[in-house]
Protein backbone atom coordinates (compact mmCIF):
# COMPACT_ATOMS: atom_id res chain seq x y z
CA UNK A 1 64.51 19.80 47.26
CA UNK A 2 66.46 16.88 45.62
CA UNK A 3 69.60 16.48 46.65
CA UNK A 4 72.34 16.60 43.78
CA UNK A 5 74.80 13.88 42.56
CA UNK A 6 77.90 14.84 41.62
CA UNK A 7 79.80 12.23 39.32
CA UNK A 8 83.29 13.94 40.79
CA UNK A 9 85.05 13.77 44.03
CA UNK A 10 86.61 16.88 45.59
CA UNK A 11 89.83 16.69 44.89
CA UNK A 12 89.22 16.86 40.62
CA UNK A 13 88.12 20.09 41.33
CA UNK A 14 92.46 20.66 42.21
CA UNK A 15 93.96 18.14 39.39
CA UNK A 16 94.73 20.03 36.94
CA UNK A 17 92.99 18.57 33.21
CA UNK A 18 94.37 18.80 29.77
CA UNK A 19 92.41 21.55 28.46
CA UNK A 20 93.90 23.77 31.11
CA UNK A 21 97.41 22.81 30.69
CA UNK A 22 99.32 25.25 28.54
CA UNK A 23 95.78 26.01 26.69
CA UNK A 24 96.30 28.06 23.28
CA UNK A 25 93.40 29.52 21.84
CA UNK A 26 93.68 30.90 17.85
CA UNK A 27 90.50 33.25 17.01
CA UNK A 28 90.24 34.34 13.82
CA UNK A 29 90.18 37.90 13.62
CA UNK A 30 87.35 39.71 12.18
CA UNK A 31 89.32 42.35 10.44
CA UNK A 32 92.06 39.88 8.66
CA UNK A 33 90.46 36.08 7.76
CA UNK A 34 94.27 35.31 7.70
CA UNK A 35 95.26 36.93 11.08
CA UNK A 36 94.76 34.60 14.33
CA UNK A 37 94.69 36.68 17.25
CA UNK A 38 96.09 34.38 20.86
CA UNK A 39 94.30 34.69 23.52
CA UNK A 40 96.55 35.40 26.99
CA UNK A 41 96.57 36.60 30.55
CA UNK A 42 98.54 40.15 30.91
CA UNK A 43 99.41 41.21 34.93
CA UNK A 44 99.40 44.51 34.99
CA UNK A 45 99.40 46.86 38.18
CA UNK A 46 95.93 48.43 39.25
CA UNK A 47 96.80 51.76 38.23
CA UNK A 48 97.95 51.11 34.57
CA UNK A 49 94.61 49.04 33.62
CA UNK A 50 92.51 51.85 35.50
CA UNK A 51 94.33 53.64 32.87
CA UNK A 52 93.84 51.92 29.69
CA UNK A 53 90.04 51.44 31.34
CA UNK A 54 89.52 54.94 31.21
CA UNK A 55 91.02 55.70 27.47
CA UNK A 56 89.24 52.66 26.32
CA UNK A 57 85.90 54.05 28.07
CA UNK A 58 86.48 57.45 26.78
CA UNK A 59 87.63 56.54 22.77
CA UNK A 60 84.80 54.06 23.00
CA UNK A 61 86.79 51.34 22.01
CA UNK A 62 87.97 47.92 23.52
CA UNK A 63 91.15 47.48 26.27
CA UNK A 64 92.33 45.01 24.02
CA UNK A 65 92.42 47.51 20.67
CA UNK A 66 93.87 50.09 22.82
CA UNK A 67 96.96 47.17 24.46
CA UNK A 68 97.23 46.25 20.93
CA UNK A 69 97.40 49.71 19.35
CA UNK A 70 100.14 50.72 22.33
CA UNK A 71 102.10 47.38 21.29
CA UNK A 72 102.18 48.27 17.77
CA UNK A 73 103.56 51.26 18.85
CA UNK A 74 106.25 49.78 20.84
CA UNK A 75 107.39 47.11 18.42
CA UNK A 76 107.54 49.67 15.51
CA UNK A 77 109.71 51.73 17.21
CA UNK A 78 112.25 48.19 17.02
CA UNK A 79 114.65 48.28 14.26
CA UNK A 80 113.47 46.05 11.94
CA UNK A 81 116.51 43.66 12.07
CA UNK A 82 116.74 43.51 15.32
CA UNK A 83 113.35 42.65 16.02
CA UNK A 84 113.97 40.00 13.54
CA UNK A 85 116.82 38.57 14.56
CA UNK A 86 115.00 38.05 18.40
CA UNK A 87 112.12 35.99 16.53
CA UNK A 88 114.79 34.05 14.95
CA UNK A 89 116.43 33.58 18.23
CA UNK A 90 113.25 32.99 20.17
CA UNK A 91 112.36 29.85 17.33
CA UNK A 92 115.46 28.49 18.13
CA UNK A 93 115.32 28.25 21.68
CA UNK A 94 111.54 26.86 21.60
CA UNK A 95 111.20 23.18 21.57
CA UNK A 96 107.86 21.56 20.63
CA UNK A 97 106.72 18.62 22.90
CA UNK A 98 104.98 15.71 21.48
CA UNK A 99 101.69 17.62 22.31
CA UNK A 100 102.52 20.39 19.70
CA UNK A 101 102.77 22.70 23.06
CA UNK A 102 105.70 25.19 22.54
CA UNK A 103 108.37 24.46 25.93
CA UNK A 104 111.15 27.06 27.06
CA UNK A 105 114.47 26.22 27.38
């Protein structure tokens, strides 16, 4: 067995790279050509995703259509002008870096 040779030393395998730095991803979405859909990280406590795991198992759909569906929920039950005026407030308090990442005051 040959041995391997690894162009890296052990510590880049802890320094942190570019691409994982504040990474966006925009999918298109298969149902809207216009829609991007962001890919994220949720925490959520072990009990809640068994939860969603188990309607999403038995409505034989996807955890993410059933988060999504839940969130639509929530956010239509927002006044409209209040929700709006938070995304205005929200754009405000963003600040783009050079990068084109989006920073939080």
């Amino acid at each position: 067995m040959a041995k391997k040779q690894f162009s890296s030393s052990f510590q880049d395998i802890f320094s942190p790279t570019d691409s994982h730095l504040l990474k966006e991803e925009f999918i298109k979405s298969p149902e809207d050509n216009d829609d991007k859909i962001q890919r994220t990280t949720l925490l959520l406590s072990r009990q809640t995703y068994k939860t969603i795991k188990a309607i999403a198992y038995w409505e034989r759909k996807q955890i993410k259509d059933i988060i999504e569906e839940a969130l639509d929920i929530y956010l239509n039950s927002i006044d409209e002008k209040e929700l709006e005026k938070a995304i205005i407030q929200f754009e405000a308090d963003s600040v783009k870096s050079p990068a084109g990442r989006v920073l939080h005051q």
